[in-house]
N, C-alpha and C. Protein backbone atom coordinates (compact mmCIF):
# COMPACT_ATOMS: atom_id res chain seq x y z
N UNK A 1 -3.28 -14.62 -3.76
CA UNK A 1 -3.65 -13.21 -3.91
C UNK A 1 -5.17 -13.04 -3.97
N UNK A 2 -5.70 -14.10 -4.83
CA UNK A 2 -7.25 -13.85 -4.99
C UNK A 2 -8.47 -14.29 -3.42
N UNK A 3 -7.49 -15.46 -2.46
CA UNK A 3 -7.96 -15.41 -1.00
C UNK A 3 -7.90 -13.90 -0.45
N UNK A 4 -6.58 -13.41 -0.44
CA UNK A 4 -6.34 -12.22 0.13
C UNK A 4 -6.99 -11.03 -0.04
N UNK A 5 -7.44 -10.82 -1.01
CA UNK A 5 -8.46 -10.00 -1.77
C UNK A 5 -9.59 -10.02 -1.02
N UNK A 6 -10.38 -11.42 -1.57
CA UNK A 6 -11.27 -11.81 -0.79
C UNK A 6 -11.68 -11.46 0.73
N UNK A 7 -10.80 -11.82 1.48
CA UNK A 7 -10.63 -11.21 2.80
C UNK A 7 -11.08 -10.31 3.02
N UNK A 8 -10.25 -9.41 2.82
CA UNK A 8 -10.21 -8.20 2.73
C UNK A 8 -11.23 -7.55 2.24
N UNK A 9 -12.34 -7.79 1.34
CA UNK A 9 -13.56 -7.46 0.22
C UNK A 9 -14.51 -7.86 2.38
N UNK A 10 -14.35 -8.95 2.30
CA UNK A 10 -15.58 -10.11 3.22
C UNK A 10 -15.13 -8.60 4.42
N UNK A 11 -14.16 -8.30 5.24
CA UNK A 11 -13.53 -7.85 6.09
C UNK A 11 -13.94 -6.37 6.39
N UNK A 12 -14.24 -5.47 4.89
CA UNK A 12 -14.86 -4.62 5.12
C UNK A 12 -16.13 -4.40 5.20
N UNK A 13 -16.94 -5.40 4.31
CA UNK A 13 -18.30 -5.85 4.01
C UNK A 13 -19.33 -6.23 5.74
N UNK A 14 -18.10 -6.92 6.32
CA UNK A 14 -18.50 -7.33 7.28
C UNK A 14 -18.58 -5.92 8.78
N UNK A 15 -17.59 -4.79 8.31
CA UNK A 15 -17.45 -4.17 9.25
C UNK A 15 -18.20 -2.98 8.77
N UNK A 16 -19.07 -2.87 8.00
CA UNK A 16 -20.25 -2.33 7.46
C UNK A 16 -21.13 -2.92 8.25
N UNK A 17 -21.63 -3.98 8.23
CA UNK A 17 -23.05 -4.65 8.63
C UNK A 17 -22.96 -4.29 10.11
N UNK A 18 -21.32 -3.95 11.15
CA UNK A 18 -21.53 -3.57 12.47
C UNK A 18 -21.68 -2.52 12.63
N UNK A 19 -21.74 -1.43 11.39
CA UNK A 19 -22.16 -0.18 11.92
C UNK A 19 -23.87 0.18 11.60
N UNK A 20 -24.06 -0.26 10.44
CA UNK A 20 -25.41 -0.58 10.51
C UNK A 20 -26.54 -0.70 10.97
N UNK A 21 -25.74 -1.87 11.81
CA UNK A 21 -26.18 -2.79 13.01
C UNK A 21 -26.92 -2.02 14.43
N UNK A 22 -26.49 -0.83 14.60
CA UNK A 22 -26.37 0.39 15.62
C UNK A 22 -26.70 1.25 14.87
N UNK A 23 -26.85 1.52 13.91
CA UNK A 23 -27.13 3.18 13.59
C UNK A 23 -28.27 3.69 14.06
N UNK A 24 -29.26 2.98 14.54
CA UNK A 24 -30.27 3.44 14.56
C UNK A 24 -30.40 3.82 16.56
N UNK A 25 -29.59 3.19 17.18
CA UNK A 25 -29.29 3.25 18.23
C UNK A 25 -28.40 4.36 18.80
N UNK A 26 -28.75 4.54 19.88
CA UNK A 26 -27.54 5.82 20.60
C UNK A 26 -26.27 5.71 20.78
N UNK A 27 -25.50 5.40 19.69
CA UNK A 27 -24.04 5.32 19.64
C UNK A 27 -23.31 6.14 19.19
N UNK A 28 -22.16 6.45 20.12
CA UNK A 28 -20.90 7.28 19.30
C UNK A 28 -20.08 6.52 18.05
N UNK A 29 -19.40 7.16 17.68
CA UNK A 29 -18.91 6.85 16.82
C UNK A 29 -17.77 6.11 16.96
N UNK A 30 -17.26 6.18 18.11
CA UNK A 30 -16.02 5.30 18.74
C UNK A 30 -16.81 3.53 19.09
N UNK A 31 -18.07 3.82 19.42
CA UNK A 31 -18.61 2.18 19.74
C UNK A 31 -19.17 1.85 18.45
N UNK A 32 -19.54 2.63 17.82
CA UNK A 32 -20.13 1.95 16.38
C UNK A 32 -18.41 1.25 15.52
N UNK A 33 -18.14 1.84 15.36
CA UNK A 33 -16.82 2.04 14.99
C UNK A 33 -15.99 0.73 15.45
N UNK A 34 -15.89 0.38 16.84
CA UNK A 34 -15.47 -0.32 17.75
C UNK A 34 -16.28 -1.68 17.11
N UNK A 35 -17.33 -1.58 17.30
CA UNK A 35 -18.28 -2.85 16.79
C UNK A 35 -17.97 -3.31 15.69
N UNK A 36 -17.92 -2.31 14.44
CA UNK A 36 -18.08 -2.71 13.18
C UNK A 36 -16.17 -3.67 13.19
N UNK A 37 -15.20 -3.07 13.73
CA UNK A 37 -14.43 -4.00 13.69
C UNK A 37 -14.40 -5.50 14.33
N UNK A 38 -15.00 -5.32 15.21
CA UNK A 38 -15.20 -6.84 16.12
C UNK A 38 -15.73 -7.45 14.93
N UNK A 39 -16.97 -7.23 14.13
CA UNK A 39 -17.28 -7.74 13.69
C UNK A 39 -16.96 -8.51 12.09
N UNK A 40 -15.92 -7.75 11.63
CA UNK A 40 -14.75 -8.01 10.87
C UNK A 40 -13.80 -8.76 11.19
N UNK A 41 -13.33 -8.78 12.50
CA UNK A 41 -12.40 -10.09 12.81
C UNK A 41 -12.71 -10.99 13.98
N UNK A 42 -14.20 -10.75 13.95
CA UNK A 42 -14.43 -11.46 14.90
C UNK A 42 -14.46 -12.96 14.81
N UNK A 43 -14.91 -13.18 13.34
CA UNK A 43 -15.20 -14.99 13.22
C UNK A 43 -13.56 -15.20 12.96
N UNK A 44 -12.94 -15.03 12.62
CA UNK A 44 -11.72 -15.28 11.85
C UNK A 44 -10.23 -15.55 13.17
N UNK A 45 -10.65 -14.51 14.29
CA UNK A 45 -10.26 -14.64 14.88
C UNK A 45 -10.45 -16.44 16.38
N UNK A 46 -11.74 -15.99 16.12
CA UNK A 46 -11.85 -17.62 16.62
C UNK A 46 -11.89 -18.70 16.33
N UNK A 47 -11.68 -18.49 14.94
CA UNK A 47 -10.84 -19.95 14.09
C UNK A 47 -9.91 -20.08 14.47
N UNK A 48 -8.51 -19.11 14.50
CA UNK A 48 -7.57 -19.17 14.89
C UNK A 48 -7.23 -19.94 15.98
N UNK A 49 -8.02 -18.90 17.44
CA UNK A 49 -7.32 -19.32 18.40
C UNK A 49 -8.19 -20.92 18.70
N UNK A 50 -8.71 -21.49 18.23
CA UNK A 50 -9.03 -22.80 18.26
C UNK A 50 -8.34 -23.67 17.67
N UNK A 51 -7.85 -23.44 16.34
CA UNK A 51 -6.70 -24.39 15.55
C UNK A 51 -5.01 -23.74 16.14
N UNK A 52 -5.10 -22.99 17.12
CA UNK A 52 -3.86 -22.46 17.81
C UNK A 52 -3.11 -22.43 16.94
N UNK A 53 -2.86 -21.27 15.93
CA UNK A 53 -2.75 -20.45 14.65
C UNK A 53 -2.12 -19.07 15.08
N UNK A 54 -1.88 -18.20 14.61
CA UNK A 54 -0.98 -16.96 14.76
C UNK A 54 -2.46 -16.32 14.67
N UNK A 55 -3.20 -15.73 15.01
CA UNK A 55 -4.28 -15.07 14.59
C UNK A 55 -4.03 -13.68 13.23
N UNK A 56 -5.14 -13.78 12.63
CA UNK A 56 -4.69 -13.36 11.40
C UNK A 56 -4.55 -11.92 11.68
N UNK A 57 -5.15 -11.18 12.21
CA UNK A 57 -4.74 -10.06 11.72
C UNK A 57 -3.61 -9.18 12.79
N UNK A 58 -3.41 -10.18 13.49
CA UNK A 58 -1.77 -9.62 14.47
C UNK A 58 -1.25 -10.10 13.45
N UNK A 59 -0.69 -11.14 12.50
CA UNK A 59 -0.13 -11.15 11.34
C UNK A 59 0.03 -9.92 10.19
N UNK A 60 -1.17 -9.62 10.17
CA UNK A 60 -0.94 -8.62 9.27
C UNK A 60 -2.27 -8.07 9.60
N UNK A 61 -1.98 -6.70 9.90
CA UNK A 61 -2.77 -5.69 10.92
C UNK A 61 -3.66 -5.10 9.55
N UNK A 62 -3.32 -5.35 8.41
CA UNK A 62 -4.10 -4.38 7.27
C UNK A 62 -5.31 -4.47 7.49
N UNK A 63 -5.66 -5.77 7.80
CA UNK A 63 -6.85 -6.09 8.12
C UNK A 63 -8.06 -5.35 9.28
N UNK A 64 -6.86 -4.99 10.09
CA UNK A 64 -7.37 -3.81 10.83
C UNK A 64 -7.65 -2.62 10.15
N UNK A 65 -6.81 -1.81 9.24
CA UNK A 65 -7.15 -0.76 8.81
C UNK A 65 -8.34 -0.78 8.21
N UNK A 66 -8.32 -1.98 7.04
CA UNK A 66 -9.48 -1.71 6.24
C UNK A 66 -10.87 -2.00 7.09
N UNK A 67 -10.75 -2.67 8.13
CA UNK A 67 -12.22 -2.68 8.78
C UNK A 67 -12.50 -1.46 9.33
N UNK A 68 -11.36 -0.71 9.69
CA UNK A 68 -11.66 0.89 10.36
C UNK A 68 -12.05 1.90 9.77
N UNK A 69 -11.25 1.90 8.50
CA UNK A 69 -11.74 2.41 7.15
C UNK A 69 -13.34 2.53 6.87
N UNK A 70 -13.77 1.34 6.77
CA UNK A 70 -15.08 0.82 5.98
C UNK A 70 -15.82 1.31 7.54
N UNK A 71 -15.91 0.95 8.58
CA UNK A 71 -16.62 1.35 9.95
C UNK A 71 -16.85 2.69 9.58
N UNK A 72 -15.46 3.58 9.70
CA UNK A 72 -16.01 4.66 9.83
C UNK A 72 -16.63 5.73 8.37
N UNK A 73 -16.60 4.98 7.46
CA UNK A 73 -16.93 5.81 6.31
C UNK A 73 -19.04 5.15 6.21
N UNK A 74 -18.66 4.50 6.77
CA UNK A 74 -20.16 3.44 6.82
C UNK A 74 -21.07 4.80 7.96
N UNK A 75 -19.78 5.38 9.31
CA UNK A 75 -20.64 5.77 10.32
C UNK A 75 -21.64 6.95 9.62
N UNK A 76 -20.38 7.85 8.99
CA UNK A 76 -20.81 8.85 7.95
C UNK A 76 -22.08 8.97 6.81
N UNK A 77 -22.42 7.60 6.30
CA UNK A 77 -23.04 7.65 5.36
C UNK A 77 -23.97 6.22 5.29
N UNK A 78 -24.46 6.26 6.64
CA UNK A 78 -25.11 5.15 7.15
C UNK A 78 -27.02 5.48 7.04
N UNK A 79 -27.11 6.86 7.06
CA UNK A 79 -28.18 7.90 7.34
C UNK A 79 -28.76 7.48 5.35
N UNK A 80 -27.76 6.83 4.57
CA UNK A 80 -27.87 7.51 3.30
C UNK A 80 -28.24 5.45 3.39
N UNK A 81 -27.65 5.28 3.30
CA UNK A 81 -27.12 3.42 3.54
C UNK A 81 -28.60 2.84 3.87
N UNK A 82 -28.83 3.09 4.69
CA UNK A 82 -30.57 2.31 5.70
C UNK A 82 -31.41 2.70 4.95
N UNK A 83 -31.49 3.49 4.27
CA UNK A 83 -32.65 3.85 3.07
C UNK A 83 -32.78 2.52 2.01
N UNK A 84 -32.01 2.00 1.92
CA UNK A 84 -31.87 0.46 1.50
C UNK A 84 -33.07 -0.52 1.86
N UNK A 85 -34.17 -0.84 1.37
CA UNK A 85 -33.91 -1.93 2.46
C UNK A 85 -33.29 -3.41 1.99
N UNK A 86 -33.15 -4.08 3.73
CA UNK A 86 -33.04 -5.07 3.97
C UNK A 86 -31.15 -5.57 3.06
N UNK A 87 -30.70 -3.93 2.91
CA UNK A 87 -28.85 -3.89 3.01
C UNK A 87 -28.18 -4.41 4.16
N UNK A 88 -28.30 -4.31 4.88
CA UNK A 88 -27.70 -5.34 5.90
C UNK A 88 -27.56 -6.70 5.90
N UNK A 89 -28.60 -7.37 5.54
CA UNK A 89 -28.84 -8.76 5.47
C UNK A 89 -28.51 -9.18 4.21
N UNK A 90 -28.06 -8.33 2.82
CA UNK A 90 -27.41 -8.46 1.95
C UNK A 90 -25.80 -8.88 1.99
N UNK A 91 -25.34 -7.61 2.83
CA UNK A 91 -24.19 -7.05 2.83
C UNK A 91 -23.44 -8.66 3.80
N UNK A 92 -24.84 -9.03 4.67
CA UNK A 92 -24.17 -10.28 5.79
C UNK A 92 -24.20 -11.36 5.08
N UNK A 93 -25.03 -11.19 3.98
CA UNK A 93 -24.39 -12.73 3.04
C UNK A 93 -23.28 -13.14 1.79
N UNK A 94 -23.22 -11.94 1.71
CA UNK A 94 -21.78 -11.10 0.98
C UNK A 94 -20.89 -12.16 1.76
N UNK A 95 -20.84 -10.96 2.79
CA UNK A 95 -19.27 -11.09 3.51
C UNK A 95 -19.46 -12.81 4.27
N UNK A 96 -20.76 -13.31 4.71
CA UNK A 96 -20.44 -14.44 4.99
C UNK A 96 -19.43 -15.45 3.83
N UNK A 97 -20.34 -15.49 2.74
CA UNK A 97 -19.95 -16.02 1.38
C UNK A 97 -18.19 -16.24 1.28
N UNK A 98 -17.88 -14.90 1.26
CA UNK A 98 -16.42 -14.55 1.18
C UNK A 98 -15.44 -15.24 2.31
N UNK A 99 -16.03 -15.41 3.27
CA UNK A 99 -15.28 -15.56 4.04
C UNK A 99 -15.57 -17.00 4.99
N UNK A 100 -16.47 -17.82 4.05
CA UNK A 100 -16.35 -18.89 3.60
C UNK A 100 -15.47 -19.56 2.82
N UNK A 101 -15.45 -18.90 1.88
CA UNK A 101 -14.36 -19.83 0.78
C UNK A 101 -13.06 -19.38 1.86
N UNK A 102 -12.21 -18.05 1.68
CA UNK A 102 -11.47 -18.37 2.59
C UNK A 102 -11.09 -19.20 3.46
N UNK A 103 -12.03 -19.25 4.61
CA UNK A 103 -11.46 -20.11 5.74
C UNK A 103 -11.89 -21.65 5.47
N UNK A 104 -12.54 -21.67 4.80
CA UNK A 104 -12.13 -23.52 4.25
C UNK A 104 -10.63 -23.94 3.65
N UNK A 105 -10.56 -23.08 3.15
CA UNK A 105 -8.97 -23.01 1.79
C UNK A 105 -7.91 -23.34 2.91
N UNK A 106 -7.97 -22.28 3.75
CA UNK A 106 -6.63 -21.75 4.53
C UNK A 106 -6.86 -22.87 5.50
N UNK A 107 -7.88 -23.13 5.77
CA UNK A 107 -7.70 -24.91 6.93
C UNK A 107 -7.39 -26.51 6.03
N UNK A 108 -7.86 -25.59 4.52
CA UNK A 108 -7.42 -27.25 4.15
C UNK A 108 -5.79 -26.95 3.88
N UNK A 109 -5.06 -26.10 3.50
CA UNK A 109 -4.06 -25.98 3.56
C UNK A 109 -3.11 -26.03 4.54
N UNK A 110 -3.87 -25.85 5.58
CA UNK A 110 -3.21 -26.41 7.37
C UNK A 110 -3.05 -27.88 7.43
N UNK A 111 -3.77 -28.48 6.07
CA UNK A 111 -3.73 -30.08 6.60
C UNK A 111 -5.00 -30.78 7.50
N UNK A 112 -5.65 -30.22 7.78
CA UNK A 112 -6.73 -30.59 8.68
C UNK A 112 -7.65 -31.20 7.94
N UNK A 113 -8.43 -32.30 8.20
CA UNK A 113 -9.55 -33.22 7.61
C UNK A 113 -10.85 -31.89 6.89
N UNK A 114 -11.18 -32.61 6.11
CA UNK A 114 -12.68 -31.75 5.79
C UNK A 114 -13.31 -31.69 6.38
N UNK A 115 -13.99 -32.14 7.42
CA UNK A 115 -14.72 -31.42 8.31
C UNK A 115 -14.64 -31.02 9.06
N UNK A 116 -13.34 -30.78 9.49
CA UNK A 116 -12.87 -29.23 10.41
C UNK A 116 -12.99 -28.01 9.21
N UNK A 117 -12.11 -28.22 8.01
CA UNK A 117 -12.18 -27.34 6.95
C UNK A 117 -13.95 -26.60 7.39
N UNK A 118 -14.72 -27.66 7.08
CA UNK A 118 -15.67 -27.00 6.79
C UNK A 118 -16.60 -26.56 7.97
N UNK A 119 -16.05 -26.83 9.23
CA UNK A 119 -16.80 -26.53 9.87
C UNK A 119 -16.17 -25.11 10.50
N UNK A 120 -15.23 -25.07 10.50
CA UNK A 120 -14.39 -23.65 10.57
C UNK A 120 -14.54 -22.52 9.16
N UNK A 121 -14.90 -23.35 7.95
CA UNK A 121 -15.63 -22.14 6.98
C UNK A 121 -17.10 -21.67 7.96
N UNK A 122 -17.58 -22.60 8.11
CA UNK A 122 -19.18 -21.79 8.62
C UNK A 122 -18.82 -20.78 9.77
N UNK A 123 -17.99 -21.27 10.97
CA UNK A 123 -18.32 -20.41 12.25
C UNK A 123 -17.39 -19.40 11.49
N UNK A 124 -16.20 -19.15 10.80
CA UNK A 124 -15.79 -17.86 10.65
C UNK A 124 -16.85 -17.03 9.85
N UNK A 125 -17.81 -17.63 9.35
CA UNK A 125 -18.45 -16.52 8.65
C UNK A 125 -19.68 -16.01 9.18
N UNK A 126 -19.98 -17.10 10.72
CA UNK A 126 -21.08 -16.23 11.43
C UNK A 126 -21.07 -15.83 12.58
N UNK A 127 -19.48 -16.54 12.94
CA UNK A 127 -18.91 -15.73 13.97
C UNK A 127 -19.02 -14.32 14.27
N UNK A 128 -18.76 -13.19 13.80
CA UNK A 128 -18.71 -12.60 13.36
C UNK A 128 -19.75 -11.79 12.95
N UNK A 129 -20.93 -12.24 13.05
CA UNK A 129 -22.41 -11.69 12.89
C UNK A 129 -23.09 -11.96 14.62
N UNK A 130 -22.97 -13.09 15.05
CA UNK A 130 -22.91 -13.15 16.29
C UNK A 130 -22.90 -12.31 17.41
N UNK A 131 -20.99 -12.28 17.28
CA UNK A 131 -21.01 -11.41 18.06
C UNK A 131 -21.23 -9.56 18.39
N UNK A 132 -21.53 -9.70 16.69
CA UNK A 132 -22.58 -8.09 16.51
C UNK A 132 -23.99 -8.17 16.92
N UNK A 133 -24.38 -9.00 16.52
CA UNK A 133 -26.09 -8.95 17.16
C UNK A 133 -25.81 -8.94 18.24
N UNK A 134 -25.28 -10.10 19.06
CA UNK A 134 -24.98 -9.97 20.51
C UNK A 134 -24.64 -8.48 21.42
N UNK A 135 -23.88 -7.97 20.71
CA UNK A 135 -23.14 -6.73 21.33
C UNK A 135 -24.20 -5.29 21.14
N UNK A 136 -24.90 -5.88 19.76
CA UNK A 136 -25.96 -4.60 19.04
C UNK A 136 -27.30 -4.71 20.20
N UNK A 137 -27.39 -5.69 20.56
CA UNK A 137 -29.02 -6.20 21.28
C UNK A 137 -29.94 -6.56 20.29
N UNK A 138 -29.44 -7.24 19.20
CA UNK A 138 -30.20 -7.90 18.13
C UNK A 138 -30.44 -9.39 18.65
N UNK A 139 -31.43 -10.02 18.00
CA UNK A 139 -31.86 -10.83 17.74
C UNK A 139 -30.68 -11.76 16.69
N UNK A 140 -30.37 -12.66 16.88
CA UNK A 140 -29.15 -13.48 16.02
C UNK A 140 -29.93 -13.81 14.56
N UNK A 141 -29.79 -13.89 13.87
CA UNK A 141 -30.21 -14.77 12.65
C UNK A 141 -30.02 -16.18 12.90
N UNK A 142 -29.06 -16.43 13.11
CA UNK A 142 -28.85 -17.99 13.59
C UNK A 142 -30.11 -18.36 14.99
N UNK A 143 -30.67 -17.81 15.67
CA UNK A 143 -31.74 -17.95 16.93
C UNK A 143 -33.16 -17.49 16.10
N UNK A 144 -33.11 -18.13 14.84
CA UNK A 144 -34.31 -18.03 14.18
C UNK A 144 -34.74 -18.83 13.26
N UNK A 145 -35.52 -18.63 11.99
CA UNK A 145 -36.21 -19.61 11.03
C UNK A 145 -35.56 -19.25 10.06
N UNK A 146 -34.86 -18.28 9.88
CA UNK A 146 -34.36 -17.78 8.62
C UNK A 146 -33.34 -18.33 8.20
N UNK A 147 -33.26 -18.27 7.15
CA UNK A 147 -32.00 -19.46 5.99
C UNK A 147 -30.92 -18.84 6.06
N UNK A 148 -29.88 -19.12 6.96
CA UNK A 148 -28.99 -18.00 7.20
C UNK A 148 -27.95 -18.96 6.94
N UNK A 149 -27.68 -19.95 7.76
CA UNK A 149 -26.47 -20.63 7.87
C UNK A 149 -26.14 -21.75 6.49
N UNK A 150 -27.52 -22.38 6.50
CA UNK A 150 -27.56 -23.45 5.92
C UNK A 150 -26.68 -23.46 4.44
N UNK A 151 -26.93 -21.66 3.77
CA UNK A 151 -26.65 -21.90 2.35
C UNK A 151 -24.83 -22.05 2.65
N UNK A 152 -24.20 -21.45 3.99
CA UNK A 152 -23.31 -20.89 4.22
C UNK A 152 -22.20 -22.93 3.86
N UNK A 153 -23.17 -23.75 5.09
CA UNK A 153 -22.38 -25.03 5.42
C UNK A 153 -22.88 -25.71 4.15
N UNK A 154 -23.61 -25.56 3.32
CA UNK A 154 -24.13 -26.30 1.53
C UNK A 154 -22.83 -25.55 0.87
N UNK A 155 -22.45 -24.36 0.90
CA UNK A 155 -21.41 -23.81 0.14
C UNK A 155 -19.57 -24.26 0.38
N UNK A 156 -19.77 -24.51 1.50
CA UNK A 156 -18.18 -24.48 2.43
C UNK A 156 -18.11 -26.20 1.87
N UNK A 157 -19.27 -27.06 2.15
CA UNK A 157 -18.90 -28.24 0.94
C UNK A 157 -18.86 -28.58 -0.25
N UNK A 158 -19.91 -27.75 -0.43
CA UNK A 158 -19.85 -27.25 -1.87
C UNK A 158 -17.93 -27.29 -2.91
N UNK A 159 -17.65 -26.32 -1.78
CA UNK A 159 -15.98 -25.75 -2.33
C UNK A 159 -15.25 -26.96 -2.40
N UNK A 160 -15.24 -28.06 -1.39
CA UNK A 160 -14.55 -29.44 -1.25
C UNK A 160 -14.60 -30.39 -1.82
N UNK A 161 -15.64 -30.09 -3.02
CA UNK A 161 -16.49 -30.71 -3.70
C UNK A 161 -15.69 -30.22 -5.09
N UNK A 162 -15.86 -29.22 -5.52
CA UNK A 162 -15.64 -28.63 -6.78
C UNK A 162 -13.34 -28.35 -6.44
N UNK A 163 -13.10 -28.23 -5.17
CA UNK A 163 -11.88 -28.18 -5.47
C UNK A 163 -11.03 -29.29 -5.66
N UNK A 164 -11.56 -30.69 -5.33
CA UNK A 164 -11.56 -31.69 -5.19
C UNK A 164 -11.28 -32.15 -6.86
N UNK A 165 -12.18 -31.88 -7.50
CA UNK A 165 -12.66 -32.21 -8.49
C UNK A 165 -12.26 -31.43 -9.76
N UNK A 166 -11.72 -30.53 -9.61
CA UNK A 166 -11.04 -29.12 -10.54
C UNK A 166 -10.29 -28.49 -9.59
N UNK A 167 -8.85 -28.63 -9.48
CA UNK A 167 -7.62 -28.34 -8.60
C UNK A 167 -7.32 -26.31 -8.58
N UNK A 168 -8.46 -25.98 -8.67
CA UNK A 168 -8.37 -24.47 -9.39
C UNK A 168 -9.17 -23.73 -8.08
N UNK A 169 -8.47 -22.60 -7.31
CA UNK A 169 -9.00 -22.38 -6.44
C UNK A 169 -9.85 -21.29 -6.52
N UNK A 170 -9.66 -20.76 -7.48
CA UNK A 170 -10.35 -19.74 -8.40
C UNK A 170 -11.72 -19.32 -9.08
N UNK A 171 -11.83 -21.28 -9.43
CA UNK A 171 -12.82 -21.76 -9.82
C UNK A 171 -13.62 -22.11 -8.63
N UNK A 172 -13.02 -22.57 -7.84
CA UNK A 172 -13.98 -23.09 -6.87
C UNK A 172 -14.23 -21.82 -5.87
N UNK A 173 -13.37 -21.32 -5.61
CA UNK A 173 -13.92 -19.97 -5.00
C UNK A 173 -15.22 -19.46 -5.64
N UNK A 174 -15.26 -19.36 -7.28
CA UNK A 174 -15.85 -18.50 -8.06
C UNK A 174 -17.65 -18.92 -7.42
N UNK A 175 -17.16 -20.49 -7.98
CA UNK A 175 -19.02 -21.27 -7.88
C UNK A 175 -19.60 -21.18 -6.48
N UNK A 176 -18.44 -21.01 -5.62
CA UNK A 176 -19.25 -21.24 -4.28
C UNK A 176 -20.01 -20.06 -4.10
N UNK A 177 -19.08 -18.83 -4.10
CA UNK A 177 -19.59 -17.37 -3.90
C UNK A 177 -21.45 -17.30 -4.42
N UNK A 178 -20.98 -17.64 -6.23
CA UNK A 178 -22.55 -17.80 -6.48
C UNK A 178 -23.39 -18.51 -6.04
N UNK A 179 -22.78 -19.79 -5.48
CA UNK A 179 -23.77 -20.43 -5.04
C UNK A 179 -24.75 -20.07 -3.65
N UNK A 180 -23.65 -19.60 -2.85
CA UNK A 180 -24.10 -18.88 -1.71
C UNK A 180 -24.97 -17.46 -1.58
N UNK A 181 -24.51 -16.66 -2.59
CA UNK A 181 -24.95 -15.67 -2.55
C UNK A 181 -26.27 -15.77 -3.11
N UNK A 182 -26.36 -16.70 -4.16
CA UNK A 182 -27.54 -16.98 -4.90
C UNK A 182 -28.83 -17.60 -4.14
N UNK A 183 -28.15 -18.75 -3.00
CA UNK A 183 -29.44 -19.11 -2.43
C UNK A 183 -29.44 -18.30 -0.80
N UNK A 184 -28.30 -17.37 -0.47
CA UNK A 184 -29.12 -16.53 0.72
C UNK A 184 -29.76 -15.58 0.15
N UNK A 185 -29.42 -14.71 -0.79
CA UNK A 185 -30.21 -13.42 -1.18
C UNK A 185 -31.61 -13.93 -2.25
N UNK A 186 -32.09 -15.16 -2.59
CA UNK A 186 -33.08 -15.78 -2.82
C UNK A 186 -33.74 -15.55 -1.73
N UNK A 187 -33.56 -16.33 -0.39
CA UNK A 187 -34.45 -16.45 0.43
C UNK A 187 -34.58 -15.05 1.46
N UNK A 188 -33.94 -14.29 1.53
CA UNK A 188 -34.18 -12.82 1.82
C UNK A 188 -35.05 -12.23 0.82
N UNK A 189 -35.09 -12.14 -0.58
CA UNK A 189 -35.90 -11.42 -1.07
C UNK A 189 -37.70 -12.37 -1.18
N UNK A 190 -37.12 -13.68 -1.08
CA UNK A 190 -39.17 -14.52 -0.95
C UNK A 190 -39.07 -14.93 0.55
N UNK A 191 -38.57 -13.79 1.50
CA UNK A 191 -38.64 -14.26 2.82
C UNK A 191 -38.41 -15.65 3.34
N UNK A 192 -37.96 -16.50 2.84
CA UNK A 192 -37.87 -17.83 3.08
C UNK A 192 -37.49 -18.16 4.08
N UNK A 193 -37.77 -19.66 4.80
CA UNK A 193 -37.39 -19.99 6.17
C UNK A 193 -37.70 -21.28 5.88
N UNK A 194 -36.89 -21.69 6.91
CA UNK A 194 -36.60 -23.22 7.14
C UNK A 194 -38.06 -23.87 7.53
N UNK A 195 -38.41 -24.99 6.88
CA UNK A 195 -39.76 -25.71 7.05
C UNK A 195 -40.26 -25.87 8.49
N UNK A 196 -41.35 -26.22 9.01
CA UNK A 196 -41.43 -26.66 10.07
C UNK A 196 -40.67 -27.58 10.61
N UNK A 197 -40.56 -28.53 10.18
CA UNK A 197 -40.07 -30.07 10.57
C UNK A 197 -38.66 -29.38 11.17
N UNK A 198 -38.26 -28.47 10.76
CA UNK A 198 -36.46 -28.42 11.58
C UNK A 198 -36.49 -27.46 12.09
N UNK A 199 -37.42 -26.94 13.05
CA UNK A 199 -37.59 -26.21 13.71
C UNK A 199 -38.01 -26.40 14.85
N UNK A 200 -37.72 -25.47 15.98
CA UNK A 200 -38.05 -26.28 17.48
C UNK A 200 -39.50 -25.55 17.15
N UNK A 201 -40.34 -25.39 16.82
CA UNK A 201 -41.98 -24.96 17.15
C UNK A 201 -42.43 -25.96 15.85
């Protein structure tokens, strides 16, 4: 119940950041709208069809609503939202976070080795940002210096680590979230970026 939640929390969070993403751009409300869901099932969905899985939300379509939900109440009050700054890049480490622990859980429960687990926690959670920048005409976070992924794949082992070690998924959900959230929204607020040395310049 507390994955499912989760989801669902990451799912709308995430279909916020695609309307966002456009507001400032010449979009109707049917493509903003349109976006902000891609971008809600977008990583989640290509976990799936890679571990050739029922895809989740033809399973259970709620998942659809609530991203449509959150899209379009986001389209409405997006004018109010961007007065924020730098809410977007909050809101994308949120829902990455979330939907991290998730899709590690639900692949180790498929049986699959840990490092599929964990490498299917990372792309569902930037999957999904991806293919919004992509679609928005953004610039990726991942096609940059910024600490985007890293806290994401430190967290997704993080969880394998602590569930491993305390059989409580609850718990380990709990620490990762902070852990993640703690060191992306660190390096968003002291601008932080990856050193030279691991960088192509």
């Amino acid at each position: 119940m507390l994955l499912y939640l989760q989801e669902m929390v990451g799912t709308a969070v995430f279909a916020i950041t695609g309307v966002l993403a456009v507001r400032k751009v010449d979009v109707d409300i049917f493509g903003a709208v349109v976006l902000g869901v891609i971008t809600a099932i977008g990583g989640g969905t290509i976990r799936d069809l890679l571990l050739d899985v029922p895809i989740f939300w033809i399973a259970d379509f709620n998942y659809v609503w609530v991203a449509l939900t959150a899209a379009l109440v986001t389209f409405f009050l997006a004018s109010r939202l961007q007065k924020q700054a730098g809410l977007l890049l909050y809101l994308d480490g949120l829902a990455g976070a979330l939907f991290a622990i998730v899709a590690t859980e639900k692949v180790l429960g498929l049986h699959y080795a840990v490092p599929v687990a964990v490498t299917m926690g990372v792309l569902t959670s930037i999957g999904g940002g991806i293919v919004r920048d992509a679609l928005a005409g953004r610039v990726s976070l991942l096609m940059s210096r910024e600490i985007y992924a890293t806290p994401i794949l430190l967290g997704c082992v993080l969880y394998v680590l602590v569930r491993d070690a305390i059989p409580s998924i609850w718990i380990s959900g709990w620490v990762t979230l902070v852990f993640i959230c703690s060191f992306r929204f660190v390096a968003i607020y002291k601008h932080l970026q990856m050193p030279g040395i691991f960088s192509t310049k």
